[in-house]
PDB file of N, CA and C in Angstrom:
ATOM      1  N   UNK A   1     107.153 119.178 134.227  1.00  0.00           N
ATOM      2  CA  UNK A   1     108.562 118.838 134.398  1.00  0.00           C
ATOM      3  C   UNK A   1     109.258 120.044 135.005  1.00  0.00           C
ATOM      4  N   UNK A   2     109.825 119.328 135.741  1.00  0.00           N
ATOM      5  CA  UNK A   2     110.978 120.873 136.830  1.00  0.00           C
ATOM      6  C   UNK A   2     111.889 121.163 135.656  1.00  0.00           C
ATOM      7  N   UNK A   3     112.725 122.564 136.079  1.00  0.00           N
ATOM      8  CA  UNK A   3     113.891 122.933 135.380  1.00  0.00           C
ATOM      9  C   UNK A   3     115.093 121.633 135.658  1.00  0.00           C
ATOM     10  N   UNK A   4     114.600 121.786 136.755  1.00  0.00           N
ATOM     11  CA  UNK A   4     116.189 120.277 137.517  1.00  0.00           C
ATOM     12  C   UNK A   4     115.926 119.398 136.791  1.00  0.00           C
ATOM     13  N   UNK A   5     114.505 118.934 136.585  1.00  0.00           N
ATOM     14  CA  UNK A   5     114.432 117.302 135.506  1.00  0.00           C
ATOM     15  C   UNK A   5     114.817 117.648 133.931  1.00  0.00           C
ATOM     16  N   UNK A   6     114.405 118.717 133.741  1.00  0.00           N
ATOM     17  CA  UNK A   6     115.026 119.066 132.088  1.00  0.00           C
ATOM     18  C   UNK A   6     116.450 119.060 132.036  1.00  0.00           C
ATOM     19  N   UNK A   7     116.957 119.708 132.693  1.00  0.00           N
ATOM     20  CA  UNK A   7     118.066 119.448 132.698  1.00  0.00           C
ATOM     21  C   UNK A   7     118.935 118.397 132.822  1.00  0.00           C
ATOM     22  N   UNK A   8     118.447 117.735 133.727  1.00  0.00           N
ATOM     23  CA  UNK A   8     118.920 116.489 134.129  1.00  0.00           C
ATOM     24  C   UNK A   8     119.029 115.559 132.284  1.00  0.00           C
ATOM     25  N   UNK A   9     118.032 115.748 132.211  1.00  0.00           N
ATOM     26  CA  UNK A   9     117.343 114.859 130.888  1.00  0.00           C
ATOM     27  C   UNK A   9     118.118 115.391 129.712  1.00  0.00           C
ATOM     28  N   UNK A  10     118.479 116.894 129.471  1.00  0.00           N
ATOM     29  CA  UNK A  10     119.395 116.670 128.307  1.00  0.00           C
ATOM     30  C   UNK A  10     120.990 116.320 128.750  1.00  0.00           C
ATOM     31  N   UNK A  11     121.188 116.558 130.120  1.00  0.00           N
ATOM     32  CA  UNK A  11     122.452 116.364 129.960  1.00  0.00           C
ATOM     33  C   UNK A  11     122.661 114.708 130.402  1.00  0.00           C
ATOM     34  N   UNK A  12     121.736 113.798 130.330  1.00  0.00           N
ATOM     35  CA  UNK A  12     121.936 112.575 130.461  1.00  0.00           C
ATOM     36  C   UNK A  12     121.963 111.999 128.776  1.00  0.00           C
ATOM     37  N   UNK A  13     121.012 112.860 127.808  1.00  0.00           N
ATOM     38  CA  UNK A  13     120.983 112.833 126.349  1.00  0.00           C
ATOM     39  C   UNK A  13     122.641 113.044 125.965  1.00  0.00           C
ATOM     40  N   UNK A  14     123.402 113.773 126.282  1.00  0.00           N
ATOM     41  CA  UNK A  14     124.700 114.453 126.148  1.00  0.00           C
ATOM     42  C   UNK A  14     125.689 113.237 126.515  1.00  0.00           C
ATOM     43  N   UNK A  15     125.479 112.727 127.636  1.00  0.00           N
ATOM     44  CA  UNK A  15     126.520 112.300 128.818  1.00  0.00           C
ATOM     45  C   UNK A  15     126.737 111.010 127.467  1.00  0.00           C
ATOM     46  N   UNK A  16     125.322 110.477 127.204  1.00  0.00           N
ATOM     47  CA  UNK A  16     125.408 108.934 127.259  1.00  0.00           C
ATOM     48  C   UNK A  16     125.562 108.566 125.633  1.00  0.00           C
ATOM     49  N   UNK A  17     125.526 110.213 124.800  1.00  0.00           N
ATOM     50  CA  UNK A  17     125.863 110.080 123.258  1.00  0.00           C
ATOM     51  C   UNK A  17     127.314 110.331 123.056  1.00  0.00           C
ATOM     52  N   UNK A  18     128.069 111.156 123.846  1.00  0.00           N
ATOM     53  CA  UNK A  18     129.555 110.984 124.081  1.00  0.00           C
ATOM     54  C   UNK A  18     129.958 109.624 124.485  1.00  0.00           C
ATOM     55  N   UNK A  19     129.818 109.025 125.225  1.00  0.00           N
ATOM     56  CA  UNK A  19     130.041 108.012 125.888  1.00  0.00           C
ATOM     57  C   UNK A  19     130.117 106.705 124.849  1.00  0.00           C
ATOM     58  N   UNK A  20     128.894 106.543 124.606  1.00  0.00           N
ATOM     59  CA  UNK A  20     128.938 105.707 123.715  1.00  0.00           C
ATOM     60  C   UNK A  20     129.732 106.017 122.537  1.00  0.00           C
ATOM     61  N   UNK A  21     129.583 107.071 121.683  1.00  0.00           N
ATOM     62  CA  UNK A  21     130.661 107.627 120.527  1.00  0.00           C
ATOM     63  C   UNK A  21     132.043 107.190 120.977  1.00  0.00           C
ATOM     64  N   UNK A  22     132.681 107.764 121.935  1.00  0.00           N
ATOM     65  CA  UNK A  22     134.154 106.865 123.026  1.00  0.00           C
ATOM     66  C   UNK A  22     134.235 106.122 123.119  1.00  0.00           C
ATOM     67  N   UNK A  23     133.256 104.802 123.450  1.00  0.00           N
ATOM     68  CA  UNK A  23     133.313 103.812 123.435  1.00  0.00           C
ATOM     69  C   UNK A  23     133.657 102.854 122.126  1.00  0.00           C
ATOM     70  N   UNK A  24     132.934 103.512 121.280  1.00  0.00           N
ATOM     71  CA  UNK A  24     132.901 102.708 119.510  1.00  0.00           C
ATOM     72  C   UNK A  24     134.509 103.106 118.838  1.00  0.00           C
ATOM     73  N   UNK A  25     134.725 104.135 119.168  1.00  0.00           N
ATOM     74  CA  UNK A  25     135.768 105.047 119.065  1.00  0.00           C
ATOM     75  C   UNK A  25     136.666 104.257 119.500  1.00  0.00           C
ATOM     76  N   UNK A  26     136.730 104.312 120.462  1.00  0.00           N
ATOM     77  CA  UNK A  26     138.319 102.841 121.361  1.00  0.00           C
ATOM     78  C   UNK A  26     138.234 101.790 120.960  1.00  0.00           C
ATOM     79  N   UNK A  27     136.641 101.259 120.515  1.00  0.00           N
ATOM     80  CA  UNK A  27     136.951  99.990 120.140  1.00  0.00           C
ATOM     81  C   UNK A  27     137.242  99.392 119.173  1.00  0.00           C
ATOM     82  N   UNK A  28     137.508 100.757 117.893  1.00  0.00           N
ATOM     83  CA  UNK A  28     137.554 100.490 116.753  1.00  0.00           C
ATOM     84  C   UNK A  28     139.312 100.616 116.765  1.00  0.00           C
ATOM     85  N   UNK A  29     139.622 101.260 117.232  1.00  0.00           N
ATOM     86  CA  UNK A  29     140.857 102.121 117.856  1.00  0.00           C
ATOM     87  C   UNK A  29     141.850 100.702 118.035  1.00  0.00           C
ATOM     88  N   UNK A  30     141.176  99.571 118.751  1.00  0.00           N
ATOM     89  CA  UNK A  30     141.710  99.015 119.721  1.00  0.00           C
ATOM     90  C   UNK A  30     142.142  97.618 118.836  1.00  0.00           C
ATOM     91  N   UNK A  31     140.916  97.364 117.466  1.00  0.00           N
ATOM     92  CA  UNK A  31     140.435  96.163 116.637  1.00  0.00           C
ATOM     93  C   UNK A  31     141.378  96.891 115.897  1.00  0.00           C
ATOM     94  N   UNK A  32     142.178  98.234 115.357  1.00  0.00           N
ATOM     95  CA  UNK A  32     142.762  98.586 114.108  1.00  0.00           C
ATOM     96  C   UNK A  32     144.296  97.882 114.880  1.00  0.00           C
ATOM     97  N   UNK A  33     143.955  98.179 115.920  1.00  0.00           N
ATOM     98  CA  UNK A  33     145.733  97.650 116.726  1.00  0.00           C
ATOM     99  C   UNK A  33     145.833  95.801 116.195  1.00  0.00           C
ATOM    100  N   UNK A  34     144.862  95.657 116.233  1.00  0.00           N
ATOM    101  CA  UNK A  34     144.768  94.137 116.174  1.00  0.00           C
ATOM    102  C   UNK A  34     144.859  93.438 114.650  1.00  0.00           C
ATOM    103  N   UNK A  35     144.158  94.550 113.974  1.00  0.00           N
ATOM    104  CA  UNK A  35     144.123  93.698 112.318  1.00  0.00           C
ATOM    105  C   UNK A  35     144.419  94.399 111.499  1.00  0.00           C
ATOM    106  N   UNK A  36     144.651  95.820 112.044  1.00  0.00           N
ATOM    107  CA  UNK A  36     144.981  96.821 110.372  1.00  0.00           C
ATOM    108  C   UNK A  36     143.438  97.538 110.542  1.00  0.00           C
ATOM    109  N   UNK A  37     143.163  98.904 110.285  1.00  0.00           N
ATOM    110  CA  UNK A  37     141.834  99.537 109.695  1.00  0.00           C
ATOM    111  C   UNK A  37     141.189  98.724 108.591  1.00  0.00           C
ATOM    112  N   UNK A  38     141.842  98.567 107.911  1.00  0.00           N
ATOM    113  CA  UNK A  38     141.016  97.812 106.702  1.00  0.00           C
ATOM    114  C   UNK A  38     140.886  96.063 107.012  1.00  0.00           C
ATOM    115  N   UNK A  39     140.993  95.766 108.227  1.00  0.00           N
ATOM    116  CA  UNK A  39     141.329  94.561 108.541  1.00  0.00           C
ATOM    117  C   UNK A  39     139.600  93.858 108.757  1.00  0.00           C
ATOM    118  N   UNK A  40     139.590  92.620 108.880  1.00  0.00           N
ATOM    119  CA  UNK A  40     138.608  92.509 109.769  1.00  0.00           C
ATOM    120  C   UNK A  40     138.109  91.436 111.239  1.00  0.00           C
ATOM    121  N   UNK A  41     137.873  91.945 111.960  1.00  0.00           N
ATOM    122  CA  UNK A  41     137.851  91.205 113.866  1.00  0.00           C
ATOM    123  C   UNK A  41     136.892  89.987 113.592  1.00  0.00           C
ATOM    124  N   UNK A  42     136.478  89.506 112.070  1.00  0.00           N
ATOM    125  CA  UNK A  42     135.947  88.018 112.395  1.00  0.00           C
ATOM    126  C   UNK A  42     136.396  87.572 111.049  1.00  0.00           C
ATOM    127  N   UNK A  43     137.745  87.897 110.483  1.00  0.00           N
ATOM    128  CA  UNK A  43     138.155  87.037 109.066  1.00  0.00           C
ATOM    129  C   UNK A  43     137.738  87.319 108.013  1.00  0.00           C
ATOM    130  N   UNK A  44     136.779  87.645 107.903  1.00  0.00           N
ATOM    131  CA  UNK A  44     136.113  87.225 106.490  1.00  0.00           C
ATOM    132  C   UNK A  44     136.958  89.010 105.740  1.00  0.00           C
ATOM    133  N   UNK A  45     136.392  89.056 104.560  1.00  0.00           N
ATOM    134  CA  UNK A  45     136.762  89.805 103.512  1.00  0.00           C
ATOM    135  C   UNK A  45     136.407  91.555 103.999  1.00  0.00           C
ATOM    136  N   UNK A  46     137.735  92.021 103.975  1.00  0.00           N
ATOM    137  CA  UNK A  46     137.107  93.731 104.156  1.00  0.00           C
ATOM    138  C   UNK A  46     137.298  94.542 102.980  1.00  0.00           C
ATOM    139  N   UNK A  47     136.369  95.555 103.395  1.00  0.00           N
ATOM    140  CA  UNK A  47     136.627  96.668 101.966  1.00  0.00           C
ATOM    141  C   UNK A  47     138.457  97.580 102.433  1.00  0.00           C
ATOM    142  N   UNK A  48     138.822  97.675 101.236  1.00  0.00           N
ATOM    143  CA  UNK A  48     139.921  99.009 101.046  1.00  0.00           C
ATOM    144  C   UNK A  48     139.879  99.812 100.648  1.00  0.00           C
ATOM    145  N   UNK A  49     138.639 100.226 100.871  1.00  0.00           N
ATOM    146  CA  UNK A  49     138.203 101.651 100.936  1.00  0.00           C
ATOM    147  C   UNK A  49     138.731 102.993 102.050  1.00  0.00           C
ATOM    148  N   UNK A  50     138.829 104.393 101.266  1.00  0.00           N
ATOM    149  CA  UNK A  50     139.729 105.319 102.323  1.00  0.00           C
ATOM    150  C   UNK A  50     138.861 105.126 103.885  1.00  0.00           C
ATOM    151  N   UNK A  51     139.315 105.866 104.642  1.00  0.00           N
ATOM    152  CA  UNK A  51     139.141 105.435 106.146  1.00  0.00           C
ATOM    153  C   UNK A  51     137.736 106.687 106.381  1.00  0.00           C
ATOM    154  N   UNK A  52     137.917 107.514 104.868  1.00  0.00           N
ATOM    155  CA  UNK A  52     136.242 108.961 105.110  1.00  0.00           C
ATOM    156  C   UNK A  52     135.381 108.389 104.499  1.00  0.00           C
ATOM    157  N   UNK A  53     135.322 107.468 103.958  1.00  0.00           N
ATOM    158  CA  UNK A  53     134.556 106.827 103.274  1.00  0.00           C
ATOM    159  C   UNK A  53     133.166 106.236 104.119  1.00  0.00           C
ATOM    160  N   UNK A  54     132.211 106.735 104.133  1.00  0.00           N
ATOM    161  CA  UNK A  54     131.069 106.084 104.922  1.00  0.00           C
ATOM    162  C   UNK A  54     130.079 105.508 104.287  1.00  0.00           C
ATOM    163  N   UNK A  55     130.483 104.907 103.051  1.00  0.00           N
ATOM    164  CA  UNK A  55     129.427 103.986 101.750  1.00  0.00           C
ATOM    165  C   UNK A  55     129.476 102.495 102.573  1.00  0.00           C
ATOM    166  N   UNK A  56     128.366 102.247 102.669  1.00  0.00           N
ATOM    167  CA  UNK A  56     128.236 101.032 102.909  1.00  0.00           C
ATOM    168  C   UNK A  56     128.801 100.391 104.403  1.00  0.00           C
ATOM    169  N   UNK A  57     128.308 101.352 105.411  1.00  0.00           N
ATOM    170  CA  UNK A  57     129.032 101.154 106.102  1.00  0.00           C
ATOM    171  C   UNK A  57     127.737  99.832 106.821  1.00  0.00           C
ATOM    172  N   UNK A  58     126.898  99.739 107.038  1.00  0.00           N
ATOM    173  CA  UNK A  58     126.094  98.803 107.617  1.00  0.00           C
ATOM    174  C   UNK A  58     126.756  97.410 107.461  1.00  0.00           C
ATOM    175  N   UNK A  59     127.319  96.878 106.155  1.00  0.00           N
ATOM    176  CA  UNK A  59     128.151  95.996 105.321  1.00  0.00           C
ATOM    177  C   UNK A  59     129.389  96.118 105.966  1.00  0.00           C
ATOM    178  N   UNK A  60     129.969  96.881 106.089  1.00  0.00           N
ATOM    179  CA  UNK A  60     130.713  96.888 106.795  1.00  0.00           C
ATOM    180  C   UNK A  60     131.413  96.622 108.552  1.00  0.00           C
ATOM    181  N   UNK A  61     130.212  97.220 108.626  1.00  0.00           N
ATOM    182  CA  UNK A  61     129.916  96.744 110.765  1.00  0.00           C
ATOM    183  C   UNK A  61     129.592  95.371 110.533  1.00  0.00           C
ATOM    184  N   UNK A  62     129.049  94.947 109.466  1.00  0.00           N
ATOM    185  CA  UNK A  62     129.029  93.520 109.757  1.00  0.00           C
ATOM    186  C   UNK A  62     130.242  92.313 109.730  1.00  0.00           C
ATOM    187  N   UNK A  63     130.798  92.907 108.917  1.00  0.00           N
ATOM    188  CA  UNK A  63     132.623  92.302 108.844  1.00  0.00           C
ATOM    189  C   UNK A  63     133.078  92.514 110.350  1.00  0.00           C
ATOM    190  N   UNK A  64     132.694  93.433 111.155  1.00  0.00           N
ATOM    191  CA  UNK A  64     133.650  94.189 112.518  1.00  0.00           C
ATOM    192  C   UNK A  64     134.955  94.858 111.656  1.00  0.00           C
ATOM    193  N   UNK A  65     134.890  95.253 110.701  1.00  0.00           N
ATOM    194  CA  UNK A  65     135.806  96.097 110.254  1.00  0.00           C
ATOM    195  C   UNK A  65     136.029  97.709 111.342  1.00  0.00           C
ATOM    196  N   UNK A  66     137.562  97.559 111.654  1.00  0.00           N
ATOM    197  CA  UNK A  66     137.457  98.909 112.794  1.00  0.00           C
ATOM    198  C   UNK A  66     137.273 100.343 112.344  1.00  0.00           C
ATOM    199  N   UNK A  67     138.011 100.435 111.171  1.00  0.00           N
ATOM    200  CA  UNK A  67     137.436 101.815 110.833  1.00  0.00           C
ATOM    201  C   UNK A  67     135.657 102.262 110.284  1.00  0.00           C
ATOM    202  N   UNK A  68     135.318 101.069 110.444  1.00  0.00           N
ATOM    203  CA  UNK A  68     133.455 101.099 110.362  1.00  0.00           C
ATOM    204  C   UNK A  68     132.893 101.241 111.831  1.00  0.00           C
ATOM    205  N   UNK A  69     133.537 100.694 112.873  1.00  0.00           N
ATOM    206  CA  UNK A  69     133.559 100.817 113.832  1.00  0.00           C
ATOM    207  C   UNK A  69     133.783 102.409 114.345  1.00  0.00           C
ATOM    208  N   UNK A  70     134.822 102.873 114.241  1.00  0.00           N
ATOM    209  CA  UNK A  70     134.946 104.082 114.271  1.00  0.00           C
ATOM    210  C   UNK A  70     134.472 105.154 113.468  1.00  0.00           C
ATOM    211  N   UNK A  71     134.025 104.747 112.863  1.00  0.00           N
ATOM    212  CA  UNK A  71     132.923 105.659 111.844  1.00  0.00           C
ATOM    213  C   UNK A  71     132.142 105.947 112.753  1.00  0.00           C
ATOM    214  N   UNK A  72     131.274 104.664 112.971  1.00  0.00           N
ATOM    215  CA  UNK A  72     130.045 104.227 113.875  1.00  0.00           C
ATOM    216  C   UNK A  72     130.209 105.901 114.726  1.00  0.00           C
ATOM    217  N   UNK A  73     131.293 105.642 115.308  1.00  0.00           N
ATOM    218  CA  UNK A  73     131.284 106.317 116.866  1.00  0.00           C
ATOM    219  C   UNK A  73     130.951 107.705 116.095  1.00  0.00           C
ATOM    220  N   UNK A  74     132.152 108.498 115.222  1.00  0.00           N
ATOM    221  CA  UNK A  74     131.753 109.640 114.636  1.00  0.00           C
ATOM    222  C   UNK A  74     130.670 109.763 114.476  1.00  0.00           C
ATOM    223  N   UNK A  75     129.801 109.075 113.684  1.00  0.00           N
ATOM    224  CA  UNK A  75     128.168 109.538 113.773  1.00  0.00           C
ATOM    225  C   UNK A  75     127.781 109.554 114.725  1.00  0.00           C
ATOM    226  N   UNK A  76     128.188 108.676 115.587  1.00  0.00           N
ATOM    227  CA  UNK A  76     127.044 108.998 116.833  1.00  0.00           C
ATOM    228  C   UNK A  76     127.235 110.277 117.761  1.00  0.00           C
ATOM    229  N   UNK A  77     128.736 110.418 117.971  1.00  0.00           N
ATOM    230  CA  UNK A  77     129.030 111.642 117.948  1.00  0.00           C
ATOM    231  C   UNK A  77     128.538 112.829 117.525  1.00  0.00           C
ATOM    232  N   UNK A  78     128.439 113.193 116.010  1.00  0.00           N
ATOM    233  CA  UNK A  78     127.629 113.899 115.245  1.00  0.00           C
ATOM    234  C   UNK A  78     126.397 114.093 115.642  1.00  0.00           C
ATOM    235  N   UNK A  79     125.520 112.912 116.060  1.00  0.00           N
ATOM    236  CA  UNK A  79     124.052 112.947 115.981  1.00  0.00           C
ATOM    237  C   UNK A  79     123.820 113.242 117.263  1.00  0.00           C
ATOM    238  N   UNK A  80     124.851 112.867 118.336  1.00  0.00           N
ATOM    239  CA  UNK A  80     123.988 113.720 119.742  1.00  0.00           C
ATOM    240  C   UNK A  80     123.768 114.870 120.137  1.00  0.00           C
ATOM    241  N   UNK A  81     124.336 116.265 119.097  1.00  0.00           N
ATOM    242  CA  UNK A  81     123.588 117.629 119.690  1.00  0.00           C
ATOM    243  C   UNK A  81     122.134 117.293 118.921  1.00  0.00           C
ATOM    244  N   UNK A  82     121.865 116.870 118.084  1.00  0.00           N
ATOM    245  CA  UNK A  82     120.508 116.232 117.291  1.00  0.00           C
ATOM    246  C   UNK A  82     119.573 116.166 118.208  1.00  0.00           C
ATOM    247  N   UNK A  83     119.849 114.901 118.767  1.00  0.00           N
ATOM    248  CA  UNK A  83     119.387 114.438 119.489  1.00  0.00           C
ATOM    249  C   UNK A  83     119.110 115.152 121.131  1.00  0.00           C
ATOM    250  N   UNK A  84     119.928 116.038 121.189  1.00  0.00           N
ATOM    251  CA  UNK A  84     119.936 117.125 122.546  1.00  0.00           C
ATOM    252  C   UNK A  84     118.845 117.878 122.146  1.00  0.00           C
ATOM    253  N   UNK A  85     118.482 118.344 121.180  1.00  0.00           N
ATOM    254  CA  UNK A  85     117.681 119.490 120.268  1.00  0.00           C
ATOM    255  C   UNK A  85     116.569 118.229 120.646  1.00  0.00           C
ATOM    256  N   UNK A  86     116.158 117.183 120.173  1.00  0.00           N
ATOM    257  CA  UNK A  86     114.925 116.561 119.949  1.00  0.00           C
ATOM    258  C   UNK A  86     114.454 116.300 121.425  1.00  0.00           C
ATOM    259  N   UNK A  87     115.478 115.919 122.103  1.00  0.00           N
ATOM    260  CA  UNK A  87     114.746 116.182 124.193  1.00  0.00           C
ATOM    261  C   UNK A  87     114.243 117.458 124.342  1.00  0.00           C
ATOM    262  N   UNK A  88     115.574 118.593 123.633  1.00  0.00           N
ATOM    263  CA  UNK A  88     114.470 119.824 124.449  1.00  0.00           C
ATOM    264  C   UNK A  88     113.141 120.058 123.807  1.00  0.00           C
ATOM    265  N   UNK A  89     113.122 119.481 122.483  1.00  0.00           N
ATOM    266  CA  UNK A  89     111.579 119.825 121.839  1.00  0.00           C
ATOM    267  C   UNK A  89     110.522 118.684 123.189  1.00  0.00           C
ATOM    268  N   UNK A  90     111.007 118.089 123.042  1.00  0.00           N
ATOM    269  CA  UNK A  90     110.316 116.607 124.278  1.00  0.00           C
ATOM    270  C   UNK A  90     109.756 117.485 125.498  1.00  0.00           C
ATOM    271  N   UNK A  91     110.939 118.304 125.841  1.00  0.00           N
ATOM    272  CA  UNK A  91     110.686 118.556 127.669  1.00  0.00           C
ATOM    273  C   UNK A  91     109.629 120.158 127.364  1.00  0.00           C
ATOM    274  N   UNK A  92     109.647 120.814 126.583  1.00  0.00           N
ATOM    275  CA  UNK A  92     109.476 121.933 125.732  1.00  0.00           C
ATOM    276  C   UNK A  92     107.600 121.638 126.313  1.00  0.00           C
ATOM    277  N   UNK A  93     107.522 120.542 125.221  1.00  0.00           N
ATOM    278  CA  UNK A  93     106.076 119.937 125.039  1.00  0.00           C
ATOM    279  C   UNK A  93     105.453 119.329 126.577  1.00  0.00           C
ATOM    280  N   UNK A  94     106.430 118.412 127.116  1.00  0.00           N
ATOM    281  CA  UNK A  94     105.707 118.149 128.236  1.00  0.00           C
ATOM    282  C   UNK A  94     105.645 119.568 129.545  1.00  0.00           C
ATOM    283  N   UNK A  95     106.536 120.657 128.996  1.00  0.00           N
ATOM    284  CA  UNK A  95     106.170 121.674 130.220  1.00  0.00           C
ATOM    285  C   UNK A  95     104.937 122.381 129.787  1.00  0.00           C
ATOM    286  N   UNK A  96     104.235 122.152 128.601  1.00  0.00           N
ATOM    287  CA  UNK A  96     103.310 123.026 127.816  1.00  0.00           C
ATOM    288  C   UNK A  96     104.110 124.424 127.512  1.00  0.00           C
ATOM    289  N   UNK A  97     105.205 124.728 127.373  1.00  0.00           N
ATOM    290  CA  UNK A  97     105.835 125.953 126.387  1.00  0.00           C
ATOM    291  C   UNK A  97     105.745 126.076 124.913  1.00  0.00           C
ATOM    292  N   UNK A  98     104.736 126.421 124.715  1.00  0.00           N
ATOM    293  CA  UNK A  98     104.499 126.109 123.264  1.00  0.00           C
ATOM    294  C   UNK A  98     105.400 127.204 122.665  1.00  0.00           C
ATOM    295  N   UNK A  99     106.195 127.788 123.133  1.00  0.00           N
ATOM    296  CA  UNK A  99     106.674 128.969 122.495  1.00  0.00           C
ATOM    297  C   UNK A  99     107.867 128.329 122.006  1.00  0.00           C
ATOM    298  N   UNK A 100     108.630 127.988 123.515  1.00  0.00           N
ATOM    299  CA  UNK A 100     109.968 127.510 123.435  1.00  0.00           C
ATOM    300  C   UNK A 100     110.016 126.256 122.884  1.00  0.00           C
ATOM    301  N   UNK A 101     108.764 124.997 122.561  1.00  0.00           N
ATOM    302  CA  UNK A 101     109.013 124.075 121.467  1.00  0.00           C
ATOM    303  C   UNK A 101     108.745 124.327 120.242  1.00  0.00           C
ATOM    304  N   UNK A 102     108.096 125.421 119.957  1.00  0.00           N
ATOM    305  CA  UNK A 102     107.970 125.552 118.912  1.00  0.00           C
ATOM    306  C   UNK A 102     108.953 126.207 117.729  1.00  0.00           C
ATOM    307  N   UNK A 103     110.096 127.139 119.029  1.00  0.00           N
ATOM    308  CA  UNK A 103     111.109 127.250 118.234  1.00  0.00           C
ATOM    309  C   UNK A 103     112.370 126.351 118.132  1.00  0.00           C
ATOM    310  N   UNK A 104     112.246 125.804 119.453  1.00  0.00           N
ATOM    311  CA  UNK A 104     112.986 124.337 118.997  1.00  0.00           C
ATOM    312  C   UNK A 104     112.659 123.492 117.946  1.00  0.00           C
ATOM    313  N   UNK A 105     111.369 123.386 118.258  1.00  0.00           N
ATOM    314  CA  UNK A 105     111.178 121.984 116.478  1.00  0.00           C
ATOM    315  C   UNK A 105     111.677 122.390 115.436  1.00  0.00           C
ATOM    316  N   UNK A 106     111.126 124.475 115.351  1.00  0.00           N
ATOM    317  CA  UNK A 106     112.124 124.790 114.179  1.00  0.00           C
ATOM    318  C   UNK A 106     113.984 124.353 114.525  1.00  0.00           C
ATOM    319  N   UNK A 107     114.688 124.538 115.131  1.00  0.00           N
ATOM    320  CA  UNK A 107     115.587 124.770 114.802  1.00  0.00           C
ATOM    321  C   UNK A 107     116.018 122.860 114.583  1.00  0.00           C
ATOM    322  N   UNK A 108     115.486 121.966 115.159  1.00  0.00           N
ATOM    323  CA  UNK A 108     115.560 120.881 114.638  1.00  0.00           C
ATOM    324  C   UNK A 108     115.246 120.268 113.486  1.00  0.00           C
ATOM    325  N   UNK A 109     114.313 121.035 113.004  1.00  0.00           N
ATOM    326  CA  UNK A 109     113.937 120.618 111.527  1.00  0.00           C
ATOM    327  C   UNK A 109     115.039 121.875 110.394  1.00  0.00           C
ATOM    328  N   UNK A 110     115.868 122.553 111.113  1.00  0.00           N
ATOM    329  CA  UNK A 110     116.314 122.977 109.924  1.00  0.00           C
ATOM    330  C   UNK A 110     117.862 122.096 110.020  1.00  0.00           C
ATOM    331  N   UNK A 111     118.280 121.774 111.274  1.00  0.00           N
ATOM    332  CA  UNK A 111     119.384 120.512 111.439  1.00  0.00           C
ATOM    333  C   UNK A 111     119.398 119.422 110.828  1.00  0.00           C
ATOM    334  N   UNK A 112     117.734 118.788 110.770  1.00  0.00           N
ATOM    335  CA  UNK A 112     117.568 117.665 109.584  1.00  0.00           C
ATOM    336  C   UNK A 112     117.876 117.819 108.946  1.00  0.00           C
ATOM    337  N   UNK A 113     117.096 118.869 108.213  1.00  0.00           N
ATOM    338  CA  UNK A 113     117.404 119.372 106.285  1.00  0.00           C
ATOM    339  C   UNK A 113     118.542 119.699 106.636  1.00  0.00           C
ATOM    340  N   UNK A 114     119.705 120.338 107.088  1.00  0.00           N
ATOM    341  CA  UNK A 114     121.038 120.705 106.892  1.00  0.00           C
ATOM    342  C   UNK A 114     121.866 119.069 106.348  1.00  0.00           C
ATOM    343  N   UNK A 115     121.566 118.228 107.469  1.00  0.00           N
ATOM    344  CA  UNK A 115     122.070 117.129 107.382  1.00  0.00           C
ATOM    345  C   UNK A 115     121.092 116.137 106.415  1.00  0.00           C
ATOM    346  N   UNK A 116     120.142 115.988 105.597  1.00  0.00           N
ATOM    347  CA  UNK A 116     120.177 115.268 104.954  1.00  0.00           C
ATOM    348  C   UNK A 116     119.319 115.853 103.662  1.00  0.00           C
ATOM    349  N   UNK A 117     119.002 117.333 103.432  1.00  0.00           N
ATOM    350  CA  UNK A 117     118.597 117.416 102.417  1.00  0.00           C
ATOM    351  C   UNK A 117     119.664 118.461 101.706  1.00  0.00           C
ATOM    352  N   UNK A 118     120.575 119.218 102.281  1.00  0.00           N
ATOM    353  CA  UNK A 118     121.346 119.815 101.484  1.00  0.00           C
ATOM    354  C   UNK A 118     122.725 119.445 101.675  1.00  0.00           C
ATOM    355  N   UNK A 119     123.010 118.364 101.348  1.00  0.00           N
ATOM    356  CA  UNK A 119     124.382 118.090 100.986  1.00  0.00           C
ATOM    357  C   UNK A 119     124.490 118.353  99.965  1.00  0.00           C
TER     358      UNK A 119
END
């Protein structure tokens, strides 16, 4: 892999995890204009739960509730330098740099555990 294709490749990882995060983001944005945050875009029953609240949110995207919606986007938000880190381990490996993936995987595996073993 060239430097130009690595590059290319995380900043298309970047482009298209913002993007989408913006997207969920407006559209939750757009459904709170329409029904209230705690409202929900197909009727049925929503939680009134605070708007930081991210329990149950799967249950929630299923209502189209907007502030689940906009949750949505925040994580995804959240998860794309993650995910920037897990291409360069990708491009790392396919250039054979075992040096430079190998300190990437570390620093991705200590981002995991940050995010889901030491809360």
């Amino acid at each position: 892999m060239t430097p130009e294709k690595f590059r290319a490749m995380v900043s298309t990882v970047l482009i298209v995890g913002v993007a989408i995060s913006a997207a969920l983001i407006g559209v939750g944005f757009v459904g709170a204009l329409a029904v209230g945050w705690h409202g929900s875009l197909v009727g049925g029953a929503a939680s009134s739960g605070a708007t930081t609240d991210f329990s149950n949110l799967p249950g929630r995207l299923a209502t189209l509730e907007p502030a689940a919606i906009s949750q949505l986007g925040l994580a995804t938000l959240l998860a794309t330098p993650v995910a920037r880190v897990a291409a360069s381990v990708a491009g790392f490996a396919l250039e054979r740099d075992r040096l430079y993936a190998t300190i990437t995987l570390a620093v991705l595996l200590i981002l995991l555990t940050s995010i889901f073993v030491l809360r």
